[in-house]
C-alpha atoms as a PDB file:
ATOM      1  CA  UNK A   1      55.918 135.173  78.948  1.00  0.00           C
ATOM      2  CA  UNK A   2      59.120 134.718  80.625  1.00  0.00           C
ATOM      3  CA  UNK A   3      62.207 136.083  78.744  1.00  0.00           C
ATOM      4  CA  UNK A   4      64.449 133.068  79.448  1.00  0.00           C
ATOM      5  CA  UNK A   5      62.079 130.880  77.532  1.00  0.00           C
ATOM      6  CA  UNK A   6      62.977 133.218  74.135  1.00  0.00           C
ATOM      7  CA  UNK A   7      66.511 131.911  74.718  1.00  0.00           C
ATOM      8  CA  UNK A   8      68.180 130.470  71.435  1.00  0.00           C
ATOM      9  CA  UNK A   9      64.717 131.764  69.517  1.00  0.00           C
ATOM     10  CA  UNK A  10      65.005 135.200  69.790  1.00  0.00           C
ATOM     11  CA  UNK A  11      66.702 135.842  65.945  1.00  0.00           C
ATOM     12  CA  UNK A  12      64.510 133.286  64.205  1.00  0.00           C
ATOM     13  CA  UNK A  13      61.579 135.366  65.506  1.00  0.00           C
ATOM     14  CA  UNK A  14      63.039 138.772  64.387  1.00  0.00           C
ATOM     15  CA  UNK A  15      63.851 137.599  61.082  1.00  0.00           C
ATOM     16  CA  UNK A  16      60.164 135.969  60.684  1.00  0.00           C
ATOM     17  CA  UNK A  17      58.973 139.367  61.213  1.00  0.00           C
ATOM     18  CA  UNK A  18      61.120 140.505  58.387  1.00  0.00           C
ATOM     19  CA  UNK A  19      59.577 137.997  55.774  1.00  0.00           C
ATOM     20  CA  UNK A  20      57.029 139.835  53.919  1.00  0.00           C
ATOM     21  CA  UNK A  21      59.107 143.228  53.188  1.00  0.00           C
ATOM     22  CA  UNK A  22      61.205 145.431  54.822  1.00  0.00           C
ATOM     23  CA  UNK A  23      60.564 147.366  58.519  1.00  0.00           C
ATOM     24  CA  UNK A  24      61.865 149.962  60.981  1.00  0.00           C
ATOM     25  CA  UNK A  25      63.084 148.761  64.610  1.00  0.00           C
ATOM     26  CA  UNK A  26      59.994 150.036  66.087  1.00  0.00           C
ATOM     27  CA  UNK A  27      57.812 148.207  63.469  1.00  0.00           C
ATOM     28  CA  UNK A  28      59.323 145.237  63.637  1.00  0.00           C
ATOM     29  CA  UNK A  29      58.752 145.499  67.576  1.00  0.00           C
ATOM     30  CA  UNK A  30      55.416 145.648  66.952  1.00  0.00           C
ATOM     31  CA  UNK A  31      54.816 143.227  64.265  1.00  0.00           C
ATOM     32  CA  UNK A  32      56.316 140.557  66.882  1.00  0.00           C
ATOM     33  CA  UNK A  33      53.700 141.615  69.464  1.00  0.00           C
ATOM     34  CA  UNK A  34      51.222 141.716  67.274  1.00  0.00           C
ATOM     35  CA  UNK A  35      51.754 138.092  66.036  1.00  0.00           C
ATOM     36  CA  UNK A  36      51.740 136.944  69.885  1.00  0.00           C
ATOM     37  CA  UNK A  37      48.791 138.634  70.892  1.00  0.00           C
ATOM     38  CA  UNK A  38      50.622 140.960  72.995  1.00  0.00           C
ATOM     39  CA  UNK A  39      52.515 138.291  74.695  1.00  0.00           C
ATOM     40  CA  UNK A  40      55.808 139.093  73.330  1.00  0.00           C
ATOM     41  CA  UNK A  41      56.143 142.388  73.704  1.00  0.00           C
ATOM     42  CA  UNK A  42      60.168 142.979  74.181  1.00  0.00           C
ATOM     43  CA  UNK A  43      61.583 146.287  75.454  1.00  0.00           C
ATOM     44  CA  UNK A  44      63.705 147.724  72.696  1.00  0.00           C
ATOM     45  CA  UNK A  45      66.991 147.050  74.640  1.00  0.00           C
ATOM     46  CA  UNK A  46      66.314 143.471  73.376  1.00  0.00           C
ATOM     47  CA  UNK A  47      65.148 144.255  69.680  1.00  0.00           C
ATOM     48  CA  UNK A  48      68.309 146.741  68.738  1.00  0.00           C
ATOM     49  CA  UNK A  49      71.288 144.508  69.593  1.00  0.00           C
ATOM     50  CA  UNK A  50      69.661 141.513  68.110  1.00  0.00           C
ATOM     51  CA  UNK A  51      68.853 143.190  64.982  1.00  0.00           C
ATOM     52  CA  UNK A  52      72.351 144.940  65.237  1.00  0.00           C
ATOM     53  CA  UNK A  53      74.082 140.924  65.969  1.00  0.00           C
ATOM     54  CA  UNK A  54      71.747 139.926  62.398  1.00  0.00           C
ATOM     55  CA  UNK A  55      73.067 142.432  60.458  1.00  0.00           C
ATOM     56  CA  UNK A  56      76.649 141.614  61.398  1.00  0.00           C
ATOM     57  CA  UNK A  57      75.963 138.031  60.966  1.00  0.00           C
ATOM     58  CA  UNK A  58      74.634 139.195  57.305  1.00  0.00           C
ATOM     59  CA  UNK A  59      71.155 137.566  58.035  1.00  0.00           C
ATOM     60  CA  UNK A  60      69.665 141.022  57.416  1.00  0.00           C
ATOM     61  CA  UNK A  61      70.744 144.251  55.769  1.00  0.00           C
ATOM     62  CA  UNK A  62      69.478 148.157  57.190  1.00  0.00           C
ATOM     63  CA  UNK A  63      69.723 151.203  55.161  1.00  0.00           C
ATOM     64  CA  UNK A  64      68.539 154.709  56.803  1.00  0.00           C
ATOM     65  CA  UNK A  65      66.263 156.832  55.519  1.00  0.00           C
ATOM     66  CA  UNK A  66      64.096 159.547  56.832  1.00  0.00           C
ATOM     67  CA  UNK A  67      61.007 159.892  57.951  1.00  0.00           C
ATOM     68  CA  UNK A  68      59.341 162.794  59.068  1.00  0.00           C
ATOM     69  CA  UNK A  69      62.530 164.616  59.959  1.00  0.00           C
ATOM     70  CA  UNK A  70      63.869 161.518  61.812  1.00  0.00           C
ATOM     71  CA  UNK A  71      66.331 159.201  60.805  1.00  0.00           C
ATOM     72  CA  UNK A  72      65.115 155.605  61.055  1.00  0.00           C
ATOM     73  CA  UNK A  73      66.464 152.131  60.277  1.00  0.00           C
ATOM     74  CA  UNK A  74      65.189 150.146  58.062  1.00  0.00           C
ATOM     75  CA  UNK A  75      65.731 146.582  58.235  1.00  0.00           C
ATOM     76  CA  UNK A  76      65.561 143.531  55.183  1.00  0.00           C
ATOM     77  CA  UNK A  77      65.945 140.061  54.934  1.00  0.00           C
ATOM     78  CA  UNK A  78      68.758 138.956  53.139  1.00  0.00           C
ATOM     79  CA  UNK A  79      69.384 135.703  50.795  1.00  0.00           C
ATOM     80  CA  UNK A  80      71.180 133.802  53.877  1.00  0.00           C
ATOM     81  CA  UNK A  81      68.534 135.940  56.060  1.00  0.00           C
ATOM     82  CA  UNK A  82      65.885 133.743  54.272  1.00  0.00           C
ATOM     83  CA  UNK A  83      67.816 130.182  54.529  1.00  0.00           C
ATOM     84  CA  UNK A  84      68.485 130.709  58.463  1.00  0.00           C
ATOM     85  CA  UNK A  85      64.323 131.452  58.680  1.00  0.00           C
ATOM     86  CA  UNK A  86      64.004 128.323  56.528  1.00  0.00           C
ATOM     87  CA  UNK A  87      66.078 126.452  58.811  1.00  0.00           C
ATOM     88  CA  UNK A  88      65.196 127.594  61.813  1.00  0.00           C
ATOM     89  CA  UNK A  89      61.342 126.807  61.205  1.00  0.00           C
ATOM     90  CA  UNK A  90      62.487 123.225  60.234  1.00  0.00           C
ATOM     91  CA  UNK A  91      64.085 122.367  63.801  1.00  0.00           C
ATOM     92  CA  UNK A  92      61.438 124.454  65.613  1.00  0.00           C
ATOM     93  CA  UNK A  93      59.341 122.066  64.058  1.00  0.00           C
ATOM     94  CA  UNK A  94      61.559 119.137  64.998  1.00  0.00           C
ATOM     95  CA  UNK A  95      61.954 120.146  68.490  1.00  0.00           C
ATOM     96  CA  UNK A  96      58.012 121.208  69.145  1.00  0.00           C
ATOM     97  CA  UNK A  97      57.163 118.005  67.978  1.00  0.00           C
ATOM     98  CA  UNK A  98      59.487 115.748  69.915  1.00  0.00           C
ATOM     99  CA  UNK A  99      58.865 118.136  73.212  1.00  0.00           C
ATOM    100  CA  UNK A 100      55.150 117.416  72.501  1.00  0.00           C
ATOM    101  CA  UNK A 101      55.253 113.672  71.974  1.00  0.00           C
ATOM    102  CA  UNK A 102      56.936 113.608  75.270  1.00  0.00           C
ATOM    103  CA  UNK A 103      54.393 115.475  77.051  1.00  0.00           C
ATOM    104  CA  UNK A 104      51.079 113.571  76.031  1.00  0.00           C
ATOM    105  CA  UNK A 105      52.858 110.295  75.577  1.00  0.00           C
ATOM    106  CA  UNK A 106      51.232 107.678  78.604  1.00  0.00           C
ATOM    107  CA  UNK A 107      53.454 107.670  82.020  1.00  0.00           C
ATOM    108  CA  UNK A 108      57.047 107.083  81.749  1.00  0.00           C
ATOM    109  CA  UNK A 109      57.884 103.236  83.228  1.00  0.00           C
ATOM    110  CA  UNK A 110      59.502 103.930  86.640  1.00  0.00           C
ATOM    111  CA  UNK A 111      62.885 102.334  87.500  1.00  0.00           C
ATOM    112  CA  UNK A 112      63.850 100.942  90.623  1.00  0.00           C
END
C-alpha cells in the first residue's frame, strides 16, 4: 500500500492499536501489520514520531520500563486518547461510506 494514502489516518490507526491495553513501539508496529495482513507494515521512522506527536498531543501516555536489560517504551491510551479513536472511527465511517456511494452509484449525467 502506498504511504500517501495513510495521509490524515496515520494516528487514528496507532491509537486503534492501543485499545485493548498497553504496548511497546515495536509491538505496536506489529499489531498494525498484523491487523492488515501484512499490508501496513511501516518502517519505524514512521511509528516513533507519530507516537512521539500523540503523546505530546496527550492522546497517549509512555512510561519506560525494562525488559531484558533494555529500556523500552511503553505506550497507553489515554481518556482523550479514547474520544479521538471514538471520533475518528465515526468520520472514517462517514467518509468510507460517502466515497463508496460514489463509486457504485450508476454513471454520473455528463454536461455539455
Amino acid at each position: 500500500m502506498r504511504a500517501e494514502v495513510l495521509k490524515g489516518h496515520l494516528d487514528a490507526l496507532l491509537l486503534a492499536t492501543l485499545e485493548d491495553g498497553p504496548r511497546h513501539g515495536c509491538a505496536i508496529k506489529e499489531a498494525l501489520c498484523e491487523a492488515t495482513g501484512g499490508k501496513l507494515d511501516l518502517p519505524t521512522g514512521t511509528i516513533y514520531p507519530a507516537l512521539h506527536r500523540l503523546e505530546r498531543a496527550g492522546l497517549i501516555s509512555g512510561t519506560w520500563s525494562v525488559v531484558a536489560g533494555r529500556r523500552r517504551r511503553t505506550y497507553k491510551l489515554t481518556v482523550p486518547g479514547h474520544e479521538a479513536l471514538a471520533g475518528a472511527r465515526q468520520s472514517w465511517q462517514e467518509f468510507a461510506d460517502t466515497i463508496s456511494s460514489a463509486l457504485r452509484s450508476t454513471p454520473w449525467p455528463a454536461t455539455n
